[in-house]
N, C-alpha and C. Protein backbone atom coordinates (compact mmCIF):
# COMPACT_ATOMS: atom_id res chain seq x y z
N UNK A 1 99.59 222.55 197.50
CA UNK A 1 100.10 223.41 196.44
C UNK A 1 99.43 224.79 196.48
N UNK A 2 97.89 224.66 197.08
CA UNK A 2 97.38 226.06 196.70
C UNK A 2 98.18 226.80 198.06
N UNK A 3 98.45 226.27 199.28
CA UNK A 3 98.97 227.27 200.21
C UNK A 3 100.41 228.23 200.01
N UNK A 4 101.23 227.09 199.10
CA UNK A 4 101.95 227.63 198.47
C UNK A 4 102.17 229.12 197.66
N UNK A 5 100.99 228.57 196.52
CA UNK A 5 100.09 229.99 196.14
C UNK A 5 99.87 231.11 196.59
N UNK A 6 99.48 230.47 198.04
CA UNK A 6 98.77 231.70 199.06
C UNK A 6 99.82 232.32 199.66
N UNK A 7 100.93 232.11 199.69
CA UNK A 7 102.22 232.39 200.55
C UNK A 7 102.89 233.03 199.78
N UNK A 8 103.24 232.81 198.19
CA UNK A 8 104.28 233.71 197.61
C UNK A 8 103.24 234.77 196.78
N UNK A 9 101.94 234.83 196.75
CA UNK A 9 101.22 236.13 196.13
C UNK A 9 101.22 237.21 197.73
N UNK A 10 101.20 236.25 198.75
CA UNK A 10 101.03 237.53 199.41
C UNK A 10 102.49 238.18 200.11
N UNK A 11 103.75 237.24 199.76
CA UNK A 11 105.03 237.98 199.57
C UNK A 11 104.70 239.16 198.76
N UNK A 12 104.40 238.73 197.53
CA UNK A 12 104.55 239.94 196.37
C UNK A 12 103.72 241.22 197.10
N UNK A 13 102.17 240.75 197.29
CA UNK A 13 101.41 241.10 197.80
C UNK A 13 102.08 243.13 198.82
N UNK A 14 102.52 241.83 199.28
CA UNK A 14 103.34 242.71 201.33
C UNK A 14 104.51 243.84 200.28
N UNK A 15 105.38 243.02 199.52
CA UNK A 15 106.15 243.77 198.67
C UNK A 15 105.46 244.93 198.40
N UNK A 16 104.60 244.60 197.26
CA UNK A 16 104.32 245.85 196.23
C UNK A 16 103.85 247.17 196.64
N UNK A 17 103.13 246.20 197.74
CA UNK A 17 102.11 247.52 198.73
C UNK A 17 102.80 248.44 199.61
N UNK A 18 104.11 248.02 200.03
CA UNK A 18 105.03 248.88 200.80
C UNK A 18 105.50 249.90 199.94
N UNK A 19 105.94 249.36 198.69
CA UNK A 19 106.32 249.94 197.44
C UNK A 19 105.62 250.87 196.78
N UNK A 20 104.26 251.13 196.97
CA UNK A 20 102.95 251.31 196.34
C UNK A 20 102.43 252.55 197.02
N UNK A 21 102.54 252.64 198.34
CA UNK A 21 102.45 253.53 199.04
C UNK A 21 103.35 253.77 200.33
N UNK A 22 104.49 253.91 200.20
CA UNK A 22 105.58 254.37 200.54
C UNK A 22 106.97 254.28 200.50
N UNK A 23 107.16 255.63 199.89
CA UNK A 23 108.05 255.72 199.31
C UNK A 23 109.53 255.48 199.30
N UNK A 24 110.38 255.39 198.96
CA UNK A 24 111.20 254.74 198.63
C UNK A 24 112.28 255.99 198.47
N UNK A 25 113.26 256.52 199.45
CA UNK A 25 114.47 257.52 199.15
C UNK A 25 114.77 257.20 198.38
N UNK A 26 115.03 258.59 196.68
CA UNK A 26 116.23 258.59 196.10
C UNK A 26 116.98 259.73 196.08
N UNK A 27 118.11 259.43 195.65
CA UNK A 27 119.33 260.66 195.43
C UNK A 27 119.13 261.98 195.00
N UNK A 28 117.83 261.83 193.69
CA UNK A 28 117.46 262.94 193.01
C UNK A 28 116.82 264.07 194.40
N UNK A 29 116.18 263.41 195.40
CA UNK A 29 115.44 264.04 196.78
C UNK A 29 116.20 265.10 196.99
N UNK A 30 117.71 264.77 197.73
CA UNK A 30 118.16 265.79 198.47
C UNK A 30 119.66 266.43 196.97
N UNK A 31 119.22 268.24 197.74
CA UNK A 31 119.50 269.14 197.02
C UNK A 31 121.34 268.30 196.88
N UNK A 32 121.87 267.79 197.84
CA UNK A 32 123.16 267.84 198.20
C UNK A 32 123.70 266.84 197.06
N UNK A 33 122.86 266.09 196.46
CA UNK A 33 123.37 264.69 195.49
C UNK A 33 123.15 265.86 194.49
N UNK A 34 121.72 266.62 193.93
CA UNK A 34 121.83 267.14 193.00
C UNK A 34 123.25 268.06 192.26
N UNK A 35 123.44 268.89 193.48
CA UNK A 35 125.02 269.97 193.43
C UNK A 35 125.81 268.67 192.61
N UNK A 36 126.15 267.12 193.57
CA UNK A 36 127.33 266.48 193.14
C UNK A 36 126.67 265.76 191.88
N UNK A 37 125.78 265.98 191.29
CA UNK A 37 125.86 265.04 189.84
C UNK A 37 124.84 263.57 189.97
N UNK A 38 124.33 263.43 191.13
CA UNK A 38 124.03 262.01 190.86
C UNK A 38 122.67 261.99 190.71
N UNK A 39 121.86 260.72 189.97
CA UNK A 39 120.62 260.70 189.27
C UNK A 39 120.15 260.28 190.56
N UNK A 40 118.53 259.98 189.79
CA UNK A 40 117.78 259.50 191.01
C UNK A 40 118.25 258.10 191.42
N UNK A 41 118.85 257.16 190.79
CA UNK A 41 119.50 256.29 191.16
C UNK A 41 121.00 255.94 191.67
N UNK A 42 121.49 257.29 191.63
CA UNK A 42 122.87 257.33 192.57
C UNK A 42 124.02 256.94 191.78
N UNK A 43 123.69 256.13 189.90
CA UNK A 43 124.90 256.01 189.38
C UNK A 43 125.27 257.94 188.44
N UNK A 44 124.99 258.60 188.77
CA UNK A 44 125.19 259.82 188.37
C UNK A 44 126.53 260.28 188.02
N UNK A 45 126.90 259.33 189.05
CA UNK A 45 128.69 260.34 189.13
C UNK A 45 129.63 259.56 188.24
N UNK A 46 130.77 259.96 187.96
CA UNK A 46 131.60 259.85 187.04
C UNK A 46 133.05 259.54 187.84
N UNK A 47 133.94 258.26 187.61
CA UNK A 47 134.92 258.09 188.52
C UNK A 47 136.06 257.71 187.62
N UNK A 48 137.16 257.63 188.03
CA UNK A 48 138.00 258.39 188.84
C UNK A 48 137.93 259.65 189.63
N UNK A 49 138.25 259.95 190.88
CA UNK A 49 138.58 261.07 190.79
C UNK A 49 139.99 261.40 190.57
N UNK A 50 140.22 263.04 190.26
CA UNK A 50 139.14 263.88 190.28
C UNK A 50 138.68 263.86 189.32
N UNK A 51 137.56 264.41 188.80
CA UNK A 51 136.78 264.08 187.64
C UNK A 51 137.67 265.35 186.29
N UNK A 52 137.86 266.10 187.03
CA UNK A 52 138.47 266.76 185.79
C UNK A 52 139.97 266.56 185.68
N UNK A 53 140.72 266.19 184.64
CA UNK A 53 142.17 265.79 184.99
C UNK A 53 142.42 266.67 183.98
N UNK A 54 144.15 267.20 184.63
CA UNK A 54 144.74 268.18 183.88
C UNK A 54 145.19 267.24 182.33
N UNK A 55 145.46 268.18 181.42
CA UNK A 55 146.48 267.19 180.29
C UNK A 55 147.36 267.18 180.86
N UNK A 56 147.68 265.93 180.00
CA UNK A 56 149.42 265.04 180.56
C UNK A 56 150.42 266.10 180.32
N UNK A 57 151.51 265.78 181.31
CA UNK A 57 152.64 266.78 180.92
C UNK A 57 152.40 268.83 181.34
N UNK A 58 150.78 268.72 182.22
CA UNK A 58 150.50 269.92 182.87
C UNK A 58 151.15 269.82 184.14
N UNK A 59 152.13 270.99 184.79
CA UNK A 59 152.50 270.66 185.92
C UNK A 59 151.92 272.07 186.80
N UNK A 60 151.31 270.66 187.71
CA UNK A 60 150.03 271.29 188.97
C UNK A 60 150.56 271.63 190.18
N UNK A 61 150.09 272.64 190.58
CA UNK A 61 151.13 273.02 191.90
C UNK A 61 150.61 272.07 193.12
N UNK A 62 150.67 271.76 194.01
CA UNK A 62 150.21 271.18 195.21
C UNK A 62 149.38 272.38 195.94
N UNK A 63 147.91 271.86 196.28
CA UNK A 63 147.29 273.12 196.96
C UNK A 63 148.19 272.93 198.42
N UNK A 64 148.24 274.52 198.90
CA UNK A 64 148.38 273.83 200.40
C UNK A 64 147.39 273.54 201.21
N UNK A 65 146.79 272.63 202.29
CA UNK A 65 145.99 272.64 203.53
C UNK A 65 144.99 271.27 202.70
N UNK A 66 145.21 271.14 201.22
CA UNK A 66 144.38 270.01 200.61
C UNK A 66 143.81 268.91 201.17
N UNK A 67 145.05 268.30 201.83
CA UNK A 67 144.65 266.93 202.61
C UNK A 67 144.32 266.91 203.94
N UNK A 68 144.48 268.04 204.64
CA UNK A 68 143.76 268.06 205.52
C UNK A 68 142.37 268.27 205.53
N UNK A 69 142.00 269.11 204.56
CA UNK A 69 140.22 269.77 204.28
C UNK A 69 139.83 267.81 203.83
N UNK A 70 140.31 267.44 203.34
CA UNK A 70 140.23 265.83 202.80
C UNK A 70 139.62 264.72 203.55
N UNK A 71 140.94 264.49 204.51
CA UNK A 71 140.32 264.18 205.80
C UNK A 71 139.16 264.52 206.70
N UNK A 72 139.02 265.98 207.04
CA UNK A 72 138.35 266.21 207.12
C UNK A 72 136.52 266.45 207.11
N UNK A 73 136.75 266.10 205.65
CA UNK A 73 135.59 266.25 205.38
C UNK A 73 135.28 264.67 205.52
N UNK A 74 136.44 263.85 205.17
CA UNK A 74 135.76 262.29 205.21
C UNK A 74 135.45 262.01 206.44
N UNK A 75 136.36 262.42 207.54
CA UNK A 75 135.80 262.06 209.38
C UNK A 75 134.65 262.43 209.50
N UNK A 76 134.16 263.65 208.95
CA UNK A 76 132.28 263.80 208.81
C UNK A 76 131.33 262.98 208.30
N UNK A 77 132.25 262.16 207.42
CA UNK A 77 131.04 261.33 206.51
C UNK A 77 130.78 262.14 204.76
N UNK A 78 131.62 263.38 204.68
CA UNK A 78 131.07 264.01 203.55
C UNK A 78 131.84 263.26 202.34
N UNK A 79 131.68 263.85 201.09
CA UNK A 79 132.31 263.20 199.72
C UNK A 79 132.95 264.88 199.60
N UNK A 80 134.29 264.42 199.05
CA UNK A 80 135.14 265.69 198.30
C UNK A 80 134.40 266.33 197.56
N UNK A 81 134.62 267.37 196.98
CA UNK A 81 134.28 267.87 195.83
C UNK A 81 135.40 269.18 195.09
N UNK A 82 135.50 269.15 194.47
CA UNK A 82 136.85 270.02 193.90
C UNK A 82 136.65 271.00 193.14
N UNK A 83 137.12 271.80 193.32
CA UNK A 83 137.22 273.49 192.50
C UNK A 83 139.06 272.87 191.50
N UNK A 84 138.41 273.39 190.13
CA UNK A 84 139.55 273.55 189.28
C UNK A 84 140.20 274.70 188.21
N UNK A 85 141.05 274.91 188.21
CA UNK A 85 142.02 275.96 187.80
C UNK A 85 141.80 275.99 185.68
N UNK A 86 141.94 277.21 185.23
CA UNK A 86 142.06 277.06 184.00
C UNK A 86 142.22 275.65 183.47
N UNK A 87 143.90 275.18 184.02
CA UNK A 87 144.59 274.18 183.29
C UNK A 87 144.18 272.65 183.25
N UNK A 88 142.63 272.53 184.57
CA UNK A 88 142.24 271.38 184.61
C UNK A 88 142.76 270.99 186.06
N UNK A 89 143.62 271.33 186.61
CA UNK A 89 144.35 271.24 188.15
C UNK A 89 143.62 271.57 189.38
N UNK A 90 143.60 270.91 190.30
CA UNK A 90 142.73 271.10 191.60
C UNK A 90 143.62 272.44 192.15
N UNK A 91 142.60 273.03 192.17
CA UNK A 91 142.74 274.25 192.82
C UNK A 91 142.11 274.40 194.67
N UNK A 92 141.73 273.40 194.70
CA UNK A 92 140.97 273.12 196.13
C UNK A 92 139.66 273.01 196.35
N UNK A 93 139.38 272.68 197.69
CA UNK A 93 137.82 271.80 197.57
C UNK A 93 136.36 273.25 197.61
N UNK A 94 135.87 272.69 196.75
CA UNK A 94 134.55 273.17 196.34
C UNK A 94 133.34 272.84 197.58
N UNK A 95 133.10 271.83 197.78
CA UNK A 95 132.70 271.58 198.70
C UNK A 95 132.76 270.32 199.35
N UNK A 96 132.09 270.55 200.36
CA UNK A 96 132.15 268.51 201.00
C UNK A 96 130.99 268.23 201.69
N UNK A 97 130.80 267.38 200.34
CA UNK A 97 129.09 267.21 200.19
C UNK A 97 128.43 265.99 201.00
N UNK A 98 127.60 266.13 201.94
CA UNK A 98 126.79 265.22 202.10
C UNK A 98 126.15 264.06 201.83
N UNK A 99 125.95 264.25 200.43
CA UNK A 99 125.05 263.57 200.07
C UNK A 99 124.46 261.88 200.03
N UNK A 100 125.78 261.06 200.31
CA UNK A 100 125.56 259.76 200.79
C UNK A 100 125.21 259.66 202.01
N UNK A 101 125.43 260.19 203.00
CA UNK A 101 125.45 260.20 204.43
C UNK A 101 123.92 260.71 204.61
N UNK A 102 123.49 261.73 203.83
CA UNK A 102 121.87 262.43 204.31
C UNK A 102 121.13 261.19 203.51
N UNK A 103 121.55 260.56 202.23
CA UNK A 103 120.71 259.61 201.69
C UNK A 103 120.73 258.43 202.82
N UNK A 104 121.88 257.55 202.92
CA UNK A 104 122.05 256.68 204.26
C UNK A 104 121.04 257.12 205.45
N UNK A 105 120.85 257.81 206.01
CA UNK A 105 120.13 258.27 206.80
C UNK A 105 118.45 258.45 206.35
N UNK A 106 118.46 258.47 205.56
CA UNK A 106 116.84 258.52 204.87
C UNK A 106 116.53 256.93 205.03
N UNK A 107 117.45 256.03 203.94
CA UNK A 107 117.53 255.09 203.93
C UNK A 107 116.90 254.13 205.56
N UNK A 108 117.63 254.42 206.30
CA UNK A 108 117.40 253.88 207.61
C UNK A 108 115.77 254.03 208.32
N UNK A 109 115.59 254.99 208.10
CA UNK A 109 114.55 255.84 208.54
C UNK A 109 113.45 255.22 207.80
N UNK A 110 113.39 254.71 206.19
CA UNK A 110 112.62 253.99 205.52
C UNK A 110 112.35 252.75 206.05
N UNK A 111 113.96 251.80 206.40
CA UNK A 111 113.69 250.69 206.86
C UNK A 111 113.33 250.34 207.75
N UNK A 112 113.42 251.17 208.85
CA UNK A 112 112.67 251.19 210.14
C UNK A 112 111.23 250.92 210.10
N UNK A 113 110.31 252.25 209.08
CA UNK A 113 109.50 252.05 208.94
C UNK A 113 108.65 251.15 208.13
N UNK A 114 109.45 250.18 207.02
CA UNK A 114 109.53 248.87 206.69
C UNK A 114 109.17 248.06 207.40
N UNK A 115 109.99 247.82 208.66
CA UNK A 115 110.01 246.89 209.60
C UNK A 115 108.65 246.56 210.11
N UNK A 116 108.56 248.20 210.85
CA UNK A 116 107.12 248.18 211.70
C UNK A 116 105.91 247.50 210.81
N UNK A 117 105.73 247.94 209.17
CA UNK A 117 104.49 247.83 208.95
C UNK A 117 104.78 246.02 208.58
N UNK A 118 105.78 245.87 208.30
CA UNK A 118 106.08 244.40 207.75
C UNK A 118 105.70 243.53 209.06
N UNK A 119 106.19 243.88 210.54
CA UNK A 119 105.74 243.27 211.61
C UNK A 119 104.49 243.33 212.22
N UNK A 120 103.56 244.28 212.37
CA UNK A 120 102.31 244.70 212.57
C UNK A 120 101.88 243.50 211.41
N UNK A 121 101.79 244.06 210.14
CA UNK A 121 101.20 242.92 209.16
C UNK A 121 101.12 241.39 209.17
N UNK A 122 102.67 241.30 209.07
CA UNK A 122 102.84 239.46 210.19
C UNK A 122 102.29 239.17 211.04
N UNK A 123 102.29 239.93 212.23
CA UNK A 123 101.63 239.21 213.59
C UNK A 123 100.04 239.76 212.85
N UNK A 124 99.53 240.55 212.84
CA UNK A 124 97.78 239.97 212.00
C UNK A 124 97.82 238.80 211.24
N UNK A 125 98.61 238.70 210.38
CA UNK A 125 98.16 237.28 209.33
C UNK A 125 98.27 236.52 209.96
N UNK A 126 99.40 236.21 211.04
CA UNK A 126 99.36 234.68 211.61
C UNK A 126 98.58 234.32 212.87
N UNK A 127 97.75 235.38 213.39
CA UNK A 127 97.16 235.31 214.38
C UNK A 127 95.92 234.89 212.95
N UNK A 128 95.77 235.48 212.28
CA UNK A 128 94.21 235.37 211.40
C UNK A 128 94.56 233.98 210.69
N UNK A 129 95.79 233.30 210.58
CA UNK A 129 95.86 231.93 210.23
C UNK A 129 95.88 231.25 211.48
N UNK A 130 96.13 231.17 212.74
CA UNK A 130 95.71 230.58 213.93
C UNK A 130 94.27 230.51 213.96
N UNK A 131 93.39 231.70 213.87
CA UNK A 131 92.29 231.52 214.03
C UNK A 131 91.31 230.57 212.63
N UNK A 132 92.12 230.80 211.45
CA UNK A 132 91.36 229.62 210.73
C UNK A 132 91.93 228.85 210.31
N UNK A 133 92.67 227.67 211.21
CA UNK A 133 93.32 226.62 210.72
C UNK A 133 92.80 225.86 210.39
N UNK A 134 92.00 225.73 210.61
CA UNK A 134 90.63 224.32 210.47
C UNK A 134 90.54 224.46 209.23
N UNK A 135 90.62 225.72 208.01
CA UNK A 135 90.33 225.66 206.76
C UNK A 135 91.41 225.72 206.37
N UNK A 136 91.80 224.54 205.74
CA UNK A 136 93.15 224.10 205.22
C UNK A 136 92.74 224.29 203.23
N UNK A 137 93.52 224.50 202.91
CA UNK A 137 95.15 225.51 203.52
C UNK A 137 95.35 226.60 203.75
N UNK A 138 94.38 227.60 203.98
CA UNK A 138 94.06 228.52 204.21
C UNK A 138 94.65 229.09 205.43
N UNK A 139 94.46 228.62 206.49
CA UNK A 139 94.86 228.70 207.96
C UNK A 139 96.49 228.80 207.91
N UNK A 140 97.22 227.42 207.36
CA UNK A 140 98.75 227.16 207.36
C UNK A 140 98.82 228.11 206.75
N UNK A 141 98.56 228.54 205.02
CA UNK A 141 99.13 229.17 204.09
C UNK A 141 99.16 230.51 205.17
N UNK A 142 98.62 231.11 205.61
CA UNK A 142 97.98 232.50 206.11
C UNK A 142 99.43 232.83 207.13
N UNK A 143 99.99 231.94 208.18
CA UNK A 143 100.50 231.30 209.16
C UNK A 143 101.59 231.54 208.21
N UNK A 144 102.16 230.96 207.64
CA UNK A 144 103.36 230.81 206.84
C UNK A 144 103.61 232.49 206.20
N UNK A 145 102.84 232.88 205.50
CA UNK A 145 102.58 234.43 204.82
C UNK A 145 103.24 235.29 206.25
N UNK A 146 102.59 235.09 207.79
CA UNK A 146 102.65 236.16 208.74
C UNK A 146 104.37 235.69 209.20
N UNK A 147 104.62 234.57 208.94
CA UNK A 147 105.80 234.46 209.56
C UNK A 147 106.80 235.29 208.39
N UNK A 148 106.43 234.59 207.51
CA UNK A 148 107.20 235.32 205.80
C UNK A 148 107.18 237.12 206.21
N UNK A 149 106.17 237.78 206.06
CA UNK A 149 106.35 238.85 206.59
C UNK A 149 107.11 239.42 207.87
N UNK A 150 107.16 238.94 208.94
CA UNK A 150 107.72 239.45 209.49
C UNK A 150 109.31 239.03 209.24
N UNK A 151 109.90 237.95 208.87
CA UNK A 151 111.22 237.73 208.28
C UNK A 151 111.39 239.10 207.58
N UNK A 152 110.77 239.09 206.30
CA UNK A 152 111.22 239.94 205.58
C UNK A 152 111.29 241.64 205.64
N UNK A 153 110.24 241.99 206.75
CA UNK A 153 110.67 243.38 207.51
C UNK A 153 112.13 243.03 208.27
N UNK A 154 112.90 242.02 209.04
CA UNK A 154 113.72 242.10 209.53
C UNK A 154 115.01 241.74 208.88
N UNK A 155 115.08 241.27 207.23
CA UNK A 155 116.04 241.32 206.67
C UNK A 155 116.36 242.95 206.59
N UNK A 156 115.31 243.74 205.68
CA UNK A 156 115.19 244.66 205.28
C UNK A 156 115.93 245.54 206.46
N UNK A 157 115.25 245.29 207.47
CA UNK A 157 115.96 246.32 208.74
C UNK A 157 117.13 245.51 209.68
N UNK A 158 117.95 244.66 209.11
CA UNK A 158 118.39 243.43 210.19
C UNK A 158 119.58 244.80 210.31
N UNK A 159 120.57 245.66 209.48
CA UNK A 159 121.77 246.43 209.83
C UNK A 159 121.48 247.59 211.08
N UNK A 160 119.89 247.86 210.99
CA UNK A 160 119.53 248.86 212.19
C UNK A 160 119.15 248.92 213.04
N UNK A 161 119.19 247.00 213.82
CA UNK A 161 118.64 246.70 214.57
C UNK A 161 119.59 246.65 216.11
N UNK A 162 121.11 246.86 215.43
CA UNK A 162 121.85 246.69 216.39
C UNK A 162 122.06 245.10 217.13
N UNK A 163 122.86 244.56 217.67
CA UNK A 163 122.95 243.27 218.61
C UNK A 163 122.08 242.64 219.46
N UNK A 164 121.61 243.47 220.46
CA UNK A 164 120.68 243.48 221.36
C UNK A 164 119.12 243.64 220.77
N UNK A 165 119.00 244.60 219.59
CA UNK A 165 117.78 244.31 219.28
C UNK A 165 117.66 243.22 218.16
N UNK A 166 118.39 242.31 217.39
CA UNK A 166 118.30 241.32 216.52
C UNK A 166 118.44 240.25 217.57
N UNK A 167 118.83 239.59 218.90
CA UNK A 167 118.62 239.24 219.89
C UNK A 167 117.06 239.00 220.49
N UNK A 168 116.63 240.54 220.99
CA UNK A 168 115.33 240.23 221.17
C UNK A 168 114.66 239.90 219.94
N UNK A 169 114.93 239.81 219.40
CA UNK A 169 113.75 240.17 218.13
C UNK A 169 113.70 238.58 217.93
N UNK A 170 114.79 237.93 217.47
CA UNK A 170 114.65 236.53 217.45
C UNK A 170 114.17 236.00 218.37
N UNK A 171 114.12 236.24 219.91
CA UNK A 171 113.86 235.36 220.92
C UNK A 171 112.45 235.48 221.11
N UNK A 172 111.30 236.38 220.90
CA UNK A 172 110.40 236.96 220.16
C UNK A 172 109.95 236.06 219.52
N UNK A 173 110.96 236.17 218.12
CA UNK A 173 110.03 234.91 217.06
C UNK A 173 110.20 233.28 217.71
N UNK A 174 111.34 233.13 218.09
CA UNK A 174 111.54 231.75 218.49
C UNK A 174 110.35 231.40 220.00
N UNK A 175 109.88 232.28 220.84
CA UNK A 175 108.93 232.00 221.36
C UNK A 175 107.77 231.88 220.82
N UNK A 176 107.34 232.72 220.00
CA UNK A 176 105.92 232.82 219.11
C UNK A 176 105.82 231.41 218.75
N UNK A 177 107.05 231.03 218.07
CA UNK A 177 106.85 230.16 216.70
C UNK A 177 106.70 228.79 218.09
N UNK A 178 106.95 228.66 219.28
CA UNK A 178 107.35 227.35 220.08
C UNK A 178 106.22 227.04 220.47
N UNK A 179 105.37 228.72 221.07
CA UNK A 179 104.04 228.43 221.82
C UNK A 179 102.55 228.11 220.35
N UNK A 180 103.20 228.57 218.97
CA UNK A 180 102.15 228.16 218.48
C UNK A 180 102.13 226.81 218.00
N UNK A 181 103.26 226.60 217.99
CA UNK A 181 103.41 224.49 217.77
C UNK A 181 102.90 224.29 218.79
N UNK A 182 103.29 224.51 219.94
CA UNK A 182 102.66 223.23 220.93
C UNK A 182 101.23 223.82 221.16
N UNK A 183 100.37 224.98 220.69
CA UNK A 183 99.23 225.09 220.61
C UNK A 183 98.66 223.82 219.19
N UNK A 184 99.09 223.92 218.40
CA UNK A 184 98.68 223.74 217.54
C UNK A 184 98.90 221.86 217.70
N UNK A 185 100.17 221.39 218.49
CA UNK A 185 100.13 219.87 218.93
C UNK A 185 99.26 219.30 219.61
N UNK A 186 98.74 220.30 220.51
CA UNK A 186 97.97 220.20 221.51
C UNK A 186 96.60 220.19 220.75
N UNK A 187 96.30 220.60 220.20
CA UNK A 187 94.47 220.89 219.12
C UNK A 187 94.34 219.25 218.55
N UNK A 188 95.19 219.28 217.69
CA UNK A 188 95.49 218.07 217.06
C UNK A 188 95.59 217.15 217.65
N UNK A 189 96.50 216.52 218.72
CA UNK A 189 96.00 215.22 219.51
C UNK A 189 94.91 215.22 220.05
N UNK A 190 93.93 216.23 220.54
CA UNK A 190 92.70 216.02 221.06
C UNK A 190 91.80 215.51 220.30
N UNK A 191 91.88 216.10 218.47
CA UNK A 191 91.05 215.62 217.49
C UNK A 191 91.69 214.24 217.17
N UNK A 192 92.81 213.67 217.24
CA UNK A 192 92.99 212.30 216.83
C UNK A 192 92.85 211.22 218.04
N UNK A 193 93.37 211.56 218.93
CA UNK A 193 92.77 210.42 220.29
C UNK A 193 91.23 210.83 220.73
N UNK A 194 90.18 211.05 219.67
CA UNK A 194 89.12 210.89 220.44
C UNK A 194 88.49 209.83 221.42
N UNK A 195 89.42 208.42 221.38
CA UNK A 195 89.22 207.77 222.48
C UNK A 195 89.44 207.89 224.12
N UNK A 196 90.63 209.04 224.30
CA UNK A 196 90.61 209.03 225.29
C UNK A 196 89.80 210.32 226.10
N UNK A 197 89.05 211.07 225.79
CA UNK A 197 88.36 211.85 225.97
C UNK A 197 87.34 211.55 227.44
């Protein structure tokens, strides 16, 4: 039960401290969310679009070149943004804003660096629970924590890892995890057949 203990404080542990000292992209960061409205948490904006609607029974001319600037801006990755006329009517685009696409990109860049410290951290704990297995539960719990960590850097980063690198990466853990069982089978029958020694 206490390894247990020892395994989900130092989840929290691995959590808080990533959290604690490094930081975490929000929306409020880049200038480009600020222009479009959104908080530091990204529910800022206001939907339907467009956000300003003419009154009912206003008749709006069709901009010309509208849906192409539209397209446009979405094949980039940008968000619309709209310029409007006295009457409340799109008068055409204001700009075409960035701002999910530069956040997305922060985003990535975080989890990457997620990953690394979450994996660096894992492989220490479970090498430092290999080395004190003998103090139970200390050793397992420790072992369990390094594997826990490195899982959880690779949820966090599993979308940026691409095919080939969620591939290696498993074949990686699935070797680690094979050669430290049969290390660890191997310790253990020597201490229980002390007869055949």
């Amino acid at each position: 039960m206490l390894g247990i203990g020892i395994f989900i404080v130092f989840m929290f542990l691995l959590h808080n401290g990533i959290r604690a000292f490094y930081d975490k992209p929000m929306y409020g960061e880049f200038a480009s969310c600020t222009r479009a409205g959104y908080t530091d948490t990204g529910y800022g904006r206001y939907y339907p679009y467009p956000e300003k609607a003419a009154p009912y029974g206003t008749n709006c001319s069709v901009v010309s070149g509208l849906r192409e600037q539209e397209q446009t801006c979405a094949v980039s990755g940008g968000e619309v943004l709209y310029s409007y006329d006295d009457l409340g009517c799109v008068s055409g685009i204001s700009e075409c804003n960035y701002c999910t696409k530069e956040y997305t990109e922060a985003m990535k860049e975080y989890n990457k660096q997620v990953f690394v410290i979450s994996l660096v951290v894992g492989i220490l704990v479970l090498l430092t629970g290999w080395l004190v297995l003998s103090v139970e539960p200390v050793g397992s719990a420790l072992m369990a924590s390094g594997i826990g960590a490195i899982v959880y850097g690779t949820i966090i980063n599993w979308d940026n890892l691409g095919n080939v690198g969620r591939f290696l990466l498993l074949l990686f853990a699935f070797v680690l995890l094979i050669l430290i069982a049969y290390r660890l089978n191997r310790v253990q029958k020597k201490d229980w057949q002390f007869w055949k020694r």
